[in-house]
N, C-alpha and C. Protein backbone atom coordinates (compact mmCIF):
# COMPACT_ATOMS: atom_id res chain seq x y z
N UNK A 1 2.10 -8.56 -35.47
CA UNK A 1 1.54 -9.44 -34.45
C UNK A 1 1.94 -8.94 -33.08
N UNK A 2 1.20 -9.08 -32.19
CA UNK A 2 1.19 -8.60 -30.65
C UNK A 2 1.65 -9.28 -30.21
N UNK A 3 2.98 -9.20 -29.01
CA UNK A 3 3.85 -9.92 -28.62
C UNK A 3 3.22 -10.55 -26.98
N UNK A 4 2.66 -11.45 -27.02
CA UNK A 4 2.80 -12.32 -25.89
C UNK A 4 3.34 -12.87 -24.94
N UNK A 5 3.01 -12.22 -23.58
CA UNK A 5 4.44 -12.73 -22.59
C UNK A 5 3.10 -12.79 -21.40
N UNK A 6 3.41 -14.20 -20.62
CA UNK A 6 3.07 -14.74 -19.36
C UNK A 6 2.86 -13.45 -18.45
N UNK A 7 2.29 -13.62 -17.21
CA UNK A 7 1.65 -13.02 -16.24
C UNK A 7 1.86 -13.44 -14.93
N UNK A 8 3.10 -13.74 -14.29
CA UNK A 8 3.39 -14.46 -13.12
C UNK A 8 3.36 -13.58 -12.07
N UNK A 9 3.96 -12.56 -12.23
CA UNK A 9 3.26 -11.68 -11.45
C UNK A 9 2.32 -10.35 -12.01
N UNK A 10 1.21 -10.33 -10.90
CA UNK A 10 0.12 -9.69 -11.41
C UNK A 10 0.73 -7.62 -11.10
N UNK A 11 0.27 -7.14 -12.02
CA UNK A 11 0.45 -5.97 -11.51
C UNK A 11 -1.01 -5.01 -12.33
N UNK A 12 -1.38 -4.32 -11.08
CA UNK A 12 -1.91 -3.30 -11.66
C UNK A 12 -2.16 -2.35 -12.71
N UNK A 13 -2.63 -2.33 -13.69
CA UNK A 13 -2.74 -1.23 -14.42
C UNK A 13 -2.88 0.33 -13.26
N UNK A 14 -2.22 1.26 -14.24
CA UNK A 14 -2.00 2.35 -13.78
C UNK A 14 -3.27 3.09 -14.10
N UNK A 15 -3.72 4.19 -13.32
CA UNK A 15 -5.09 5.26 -14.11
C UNK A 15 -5.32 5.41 -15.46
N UNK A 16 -6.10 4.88 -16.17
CA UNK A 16 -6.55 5.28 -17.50
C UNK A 16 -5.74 3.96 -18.74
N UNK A 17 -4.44 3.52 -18.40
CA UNK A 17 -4.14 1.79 -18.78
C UNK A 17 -5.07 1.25 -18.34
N UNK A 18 -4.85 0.32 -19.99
CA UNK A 18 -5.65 -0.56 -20.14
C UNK A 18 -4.90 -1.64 -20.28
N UNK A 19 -4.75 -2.36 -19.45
CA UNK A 19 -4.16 -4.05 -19.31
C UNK A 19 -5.11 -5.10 -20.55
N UNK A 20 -4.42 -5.49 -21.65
CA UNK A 20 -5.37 -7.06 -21.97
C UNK A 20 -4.41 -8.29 -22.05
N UNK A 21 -5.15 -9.11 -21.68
CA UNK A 21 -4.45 -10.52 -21.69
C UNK A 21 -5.26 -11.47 -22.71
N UNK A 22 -4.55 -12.54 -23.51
CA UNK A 22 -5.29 -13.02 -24.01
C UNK A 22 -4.84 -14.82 -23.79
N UNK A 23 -5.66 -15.61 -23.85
CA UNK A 23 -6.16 -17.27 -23.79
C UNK A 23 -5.99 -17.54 -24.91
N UNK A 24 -4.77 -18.03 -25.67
CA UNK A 24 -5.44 -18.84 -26.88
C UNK A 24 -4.56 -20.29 -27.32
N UNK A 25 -5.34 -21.13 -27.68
CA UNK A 25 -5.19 -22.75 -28.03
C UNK A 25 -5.84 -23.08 -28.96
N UNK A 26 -4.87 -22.94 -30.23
CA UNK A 26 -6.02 -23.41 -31.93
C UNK A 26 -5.94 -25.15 -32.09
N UNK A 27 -5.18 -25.48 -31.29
CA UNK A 27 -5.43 -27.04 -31.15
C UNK A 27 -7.04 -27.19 -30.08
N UNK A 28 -7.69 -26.49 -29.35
CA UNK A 28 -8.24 -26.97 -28.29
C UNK A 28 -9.73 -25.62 -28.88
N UNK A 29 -9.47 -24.77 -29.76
CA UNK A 29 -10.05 -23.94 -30.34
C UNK A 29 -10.29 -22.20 -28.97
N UNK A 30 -9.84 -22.04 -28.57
CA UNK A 30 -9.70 -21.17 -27.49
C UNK A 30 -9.47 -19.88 -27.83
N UNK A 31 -9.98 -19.11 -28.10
CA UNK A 31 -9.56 -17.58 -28.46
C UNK A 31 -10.06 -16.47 -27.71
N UNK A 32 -9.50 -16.10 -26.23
CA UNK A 32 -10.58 -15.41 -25.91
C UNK A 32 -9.31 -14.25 -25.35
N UNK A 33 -10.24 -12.89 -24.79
CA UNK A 33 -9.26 -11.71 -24.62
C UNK A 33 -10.21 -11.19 -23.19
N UNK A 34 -9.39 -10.22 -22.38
CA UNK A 34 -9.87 -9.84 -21.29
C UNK A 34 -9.11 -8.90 -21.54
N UNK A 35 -9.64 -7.34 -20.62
CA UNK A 35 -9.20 -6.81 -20.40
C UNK A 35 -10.18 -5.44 -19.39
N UNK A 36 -8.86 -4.82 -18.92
CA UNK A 36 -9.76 -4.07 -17.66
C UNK A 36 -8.57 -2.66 -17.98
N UNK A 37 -9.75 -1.79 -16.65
CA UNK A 37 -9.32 -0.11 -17.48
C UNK A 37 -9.97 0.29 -16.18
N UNK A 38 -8.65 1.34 -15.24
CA UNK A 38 -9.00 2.00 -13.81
C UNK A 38 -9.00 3.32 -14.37
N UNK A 39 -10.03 3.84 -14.02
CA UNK A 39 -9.77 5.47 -14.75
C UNK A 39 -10.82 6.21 -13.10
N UNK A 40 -10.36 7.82 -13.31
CA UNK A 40 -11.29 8.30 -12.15
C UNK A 40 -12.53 8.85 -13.25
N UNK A 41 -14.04 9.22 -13.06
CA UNK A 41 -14.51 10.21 -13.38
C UNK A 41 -14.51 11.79 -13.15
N UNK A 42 -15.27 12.43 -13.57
CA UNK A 42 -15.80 13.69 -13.67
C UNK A 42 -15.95 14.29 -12.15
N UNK A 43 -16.62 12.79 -11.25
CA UNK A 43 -16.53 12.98 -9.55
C UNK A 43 -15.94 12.89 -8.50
N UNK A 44 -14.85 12.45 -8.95
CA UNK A 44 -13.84 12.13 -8.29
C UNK A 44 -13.65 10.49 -7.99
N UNK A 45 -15.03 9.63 -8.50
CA UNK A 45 -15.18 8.40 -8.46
C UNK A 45 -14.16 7.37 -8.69
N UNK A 46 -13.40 6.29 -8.45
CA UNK A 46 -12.83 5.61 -9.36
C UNK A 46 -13.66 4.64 -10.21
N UNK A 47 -13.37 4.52 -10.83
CA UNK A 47 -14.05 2.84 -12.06
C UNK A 47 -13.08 2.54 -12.71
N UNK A 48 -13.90 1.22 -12.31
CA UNK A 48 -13.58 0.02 -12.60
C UNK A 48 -14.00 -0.82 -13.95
N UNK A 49 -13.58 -0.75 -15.29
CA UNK A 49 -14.43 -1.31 -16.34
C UNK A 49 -13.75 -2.62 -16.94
N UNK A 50 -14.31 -3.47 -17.57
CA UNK A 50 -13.46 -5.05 -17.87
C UNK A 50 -14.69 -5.18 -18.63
N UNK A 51 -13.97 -5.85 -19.87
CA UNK A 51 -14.21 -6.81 -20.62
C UNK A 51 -13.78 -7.99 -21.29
N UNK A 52 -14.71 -9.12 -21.28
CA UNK A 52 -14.29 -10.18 -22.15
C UNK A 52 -14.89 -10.83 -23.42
N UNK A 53 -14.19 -11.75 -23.55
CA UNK A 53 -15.00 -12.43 -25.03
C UNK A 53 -14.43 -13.22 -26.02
N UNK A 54 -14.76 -13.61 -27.13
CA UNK A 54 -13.59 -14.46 -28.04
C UNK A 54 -13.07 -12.95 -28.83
N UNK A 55 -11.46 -13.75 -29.00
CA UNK A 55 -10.85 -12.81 -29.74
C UNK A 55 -11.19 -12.04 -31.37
N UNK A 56 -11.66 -11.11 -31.54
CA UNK A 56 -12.38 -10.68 -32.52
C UNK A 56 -14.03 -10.16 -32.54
N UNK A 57 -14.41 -10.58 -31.90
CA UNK A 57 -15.64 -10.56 -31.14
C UNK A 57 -16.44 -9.13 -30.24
N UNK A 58 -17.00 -8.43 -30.16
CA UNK A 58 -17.28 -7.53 -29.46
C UNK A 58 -17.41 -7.77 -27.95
N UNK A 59 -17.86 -8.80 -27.59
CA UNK A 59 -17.57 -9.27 -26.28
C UNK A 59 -18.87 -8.56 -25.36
N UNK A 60 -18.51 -8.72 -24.35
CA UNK A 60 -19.45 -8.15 -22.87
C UNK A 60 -18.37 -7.21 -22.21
N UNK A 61 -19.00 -6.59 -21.75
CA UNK A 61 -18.30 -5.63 -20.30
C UNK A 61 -19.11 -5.13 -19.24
N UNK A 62 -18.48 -4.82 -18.20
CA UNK A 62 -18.86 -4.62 -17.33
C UNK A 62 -18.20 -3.17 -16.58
N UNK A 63 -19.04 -2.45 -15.94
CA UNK A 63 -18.49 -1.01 -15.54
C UNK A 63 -18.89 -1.04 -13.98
N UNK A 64 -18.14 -0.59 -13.07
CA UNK A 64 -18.39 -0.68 -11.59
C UNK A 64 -17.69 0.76 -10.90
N UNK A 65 -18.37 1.72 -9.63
CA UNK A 65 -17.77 2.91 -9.73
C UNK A 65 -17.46 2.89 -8.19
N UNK A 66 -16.84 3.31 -7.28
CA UNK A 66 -16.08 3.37 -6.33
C UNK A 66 -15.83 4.83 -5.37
N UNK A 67 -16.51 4.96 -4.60
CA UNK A 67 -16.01 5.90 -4.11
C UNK A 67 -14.43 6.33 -3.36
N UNK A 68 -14.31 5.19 -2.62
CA UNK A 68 -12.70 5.17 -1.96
C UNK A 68 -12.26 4.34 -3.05
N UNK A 69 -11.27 4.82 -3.86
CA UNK A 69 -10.05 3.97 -5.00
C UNK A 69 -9.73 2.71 -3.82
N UNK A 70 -9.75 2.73 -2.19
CA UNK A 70 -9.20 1.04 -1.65
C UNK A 70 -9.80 -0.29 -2.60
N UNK A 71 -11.57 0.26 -2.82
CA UNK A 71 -12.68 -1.03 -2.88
C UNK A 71 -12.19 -1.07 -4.55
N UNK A 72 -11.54 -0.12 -5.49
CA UNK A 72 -11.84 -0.26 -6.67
C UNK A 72 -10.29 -1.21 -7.00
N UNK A 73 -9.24 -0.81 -5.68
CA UNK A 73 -7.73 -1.62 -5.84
C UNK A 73 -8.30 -2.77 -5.83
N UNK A 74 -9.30 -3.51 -4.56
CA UNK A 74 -9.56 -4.92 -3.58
C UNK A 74 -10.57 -5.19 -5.44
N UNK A 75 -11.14 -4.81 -5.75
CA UNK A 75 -11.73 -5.58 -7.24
C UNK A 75 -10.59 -6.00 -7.88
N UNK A 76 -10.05 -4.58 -8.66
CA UNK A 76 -8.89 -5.40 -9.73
C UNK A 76 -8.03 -6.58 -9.32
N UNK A 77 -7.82 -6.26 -8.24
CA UNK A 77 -6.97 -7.82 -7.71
C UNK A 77 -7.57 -8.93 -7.71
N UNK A 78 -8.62 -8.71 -7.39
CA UNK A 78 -9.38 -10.11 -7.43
C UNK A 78 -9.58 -10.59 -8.53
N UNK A 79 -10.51 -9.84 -9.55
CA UNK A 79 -10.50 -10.05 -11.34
C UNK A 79 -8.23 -10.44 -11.74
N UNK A 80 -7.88 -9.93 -11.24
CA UNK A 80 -6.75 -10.14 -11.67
C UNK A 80 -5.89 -11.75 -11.44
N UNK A 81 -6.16 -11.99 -10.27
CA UNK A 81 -5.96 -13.45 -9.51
C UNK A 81 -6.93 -14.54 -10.03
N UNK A 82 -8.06 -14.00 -10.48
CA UNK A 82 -9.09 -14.95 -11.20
C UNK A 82 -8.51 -15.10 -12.68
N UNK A 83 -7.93 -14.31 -13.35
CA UNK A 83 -7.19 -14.70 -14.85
C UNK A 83 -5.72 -15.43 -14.37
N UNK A 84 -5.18 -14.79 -12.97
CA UNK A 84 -4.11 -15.91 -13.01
C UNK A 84 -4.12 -17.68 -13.08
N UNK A 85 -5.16 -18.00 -12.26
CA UNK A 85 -5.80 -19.35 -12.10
C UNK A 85 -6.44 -19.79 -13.44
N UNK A 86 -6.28 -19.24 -14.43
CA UNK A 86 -6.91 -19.72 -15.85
C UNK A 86 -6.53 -20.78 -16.47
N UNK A 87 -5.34 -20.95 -16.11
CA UNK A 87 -4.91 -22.22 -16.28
C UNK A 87 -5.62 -23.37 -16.03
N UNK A 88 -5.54 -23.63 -14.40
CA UNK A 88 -6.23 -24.66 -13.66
C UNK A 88 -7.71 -24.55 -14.44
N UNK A 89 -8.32 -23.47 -14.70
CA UNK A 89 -9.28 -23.83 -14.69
C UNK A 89 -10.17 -24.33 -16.48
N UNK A 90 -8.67 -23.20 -17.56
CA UNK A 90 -9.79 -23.66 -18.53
C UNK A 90 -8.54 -24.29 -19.30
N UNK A 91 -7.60 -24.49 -18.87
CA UNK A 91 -6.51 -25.07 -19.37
C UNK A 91 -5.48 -24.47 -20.09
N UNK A 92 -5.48 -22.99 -20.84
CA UNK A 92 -4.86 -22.10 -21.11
C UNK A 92 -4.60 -21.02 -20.58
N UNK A 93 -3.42 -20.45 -20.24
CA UNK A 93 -3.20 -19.45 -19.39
C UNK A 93 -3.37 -17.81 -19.78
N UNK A 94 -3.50 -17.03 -19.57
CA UNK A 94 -3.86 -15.74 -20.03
C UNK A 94 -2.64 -15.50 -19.75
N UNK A 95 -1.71 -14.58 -21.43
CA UNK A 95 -0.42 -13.93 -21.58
C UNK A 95 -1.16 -12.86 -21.86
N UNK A 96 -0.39 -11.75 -21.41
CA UNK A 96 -0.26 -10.29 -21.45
C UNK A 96 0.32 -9.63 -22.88
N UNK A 97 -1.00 -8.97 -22.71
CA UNK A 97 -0.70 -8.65 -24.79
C UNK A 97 -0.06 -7.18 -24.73
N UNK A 98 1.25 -7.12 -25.42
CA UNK A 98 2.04 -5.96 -25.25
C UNK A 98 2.00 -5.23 -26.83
């Protein structure tokens, strides 16, 4: 089993880490997983890729590409601050799956 630990402070994944966090409440039925992945391309591009979904599930993702790595830092933080607030918003908090 994958060891679960809180997210109080947010930190970056490093180039090519892949950060996932996961939501889950089997009293409230909640199983869901996120996760995101900074890698450069072939162009020197950075991207930005994340996905979510219920746990087990193939899920959705999303891929976004960057010329200055600043705009691809100013995303992850934001996606990152939006799983911190998960709480407030869906009532379970996203722990960091190690």
């Amino acid at each position: 089993m994958l060891a679960l630990t809180a997210i109080p402070n947010i930190e970056l994944p490093a180039y090519g880490e892949i950060l996932e966090l996961w939501a889950v409440d089997p009293s409230r039925n909640i199983s869901r997983t996120w996760r995101i992945c900074k890698r450069r391309d072939l162009f020197g591009w950075t991207v930005v890729e994340w996905g979510w979904g219920r746990i087990g599930s193939r899920g959705q993702s999303r891929t976004v590409a960057f010329e200055q790595p600043e705009k691809a830092v100013a995303l992850v933080r934001r996606l990152l601050l939006r799983r911190a607030n998960a709480e407030r918003r869906i009532g379970v908090a996203y722990r960091r799956c190690d």
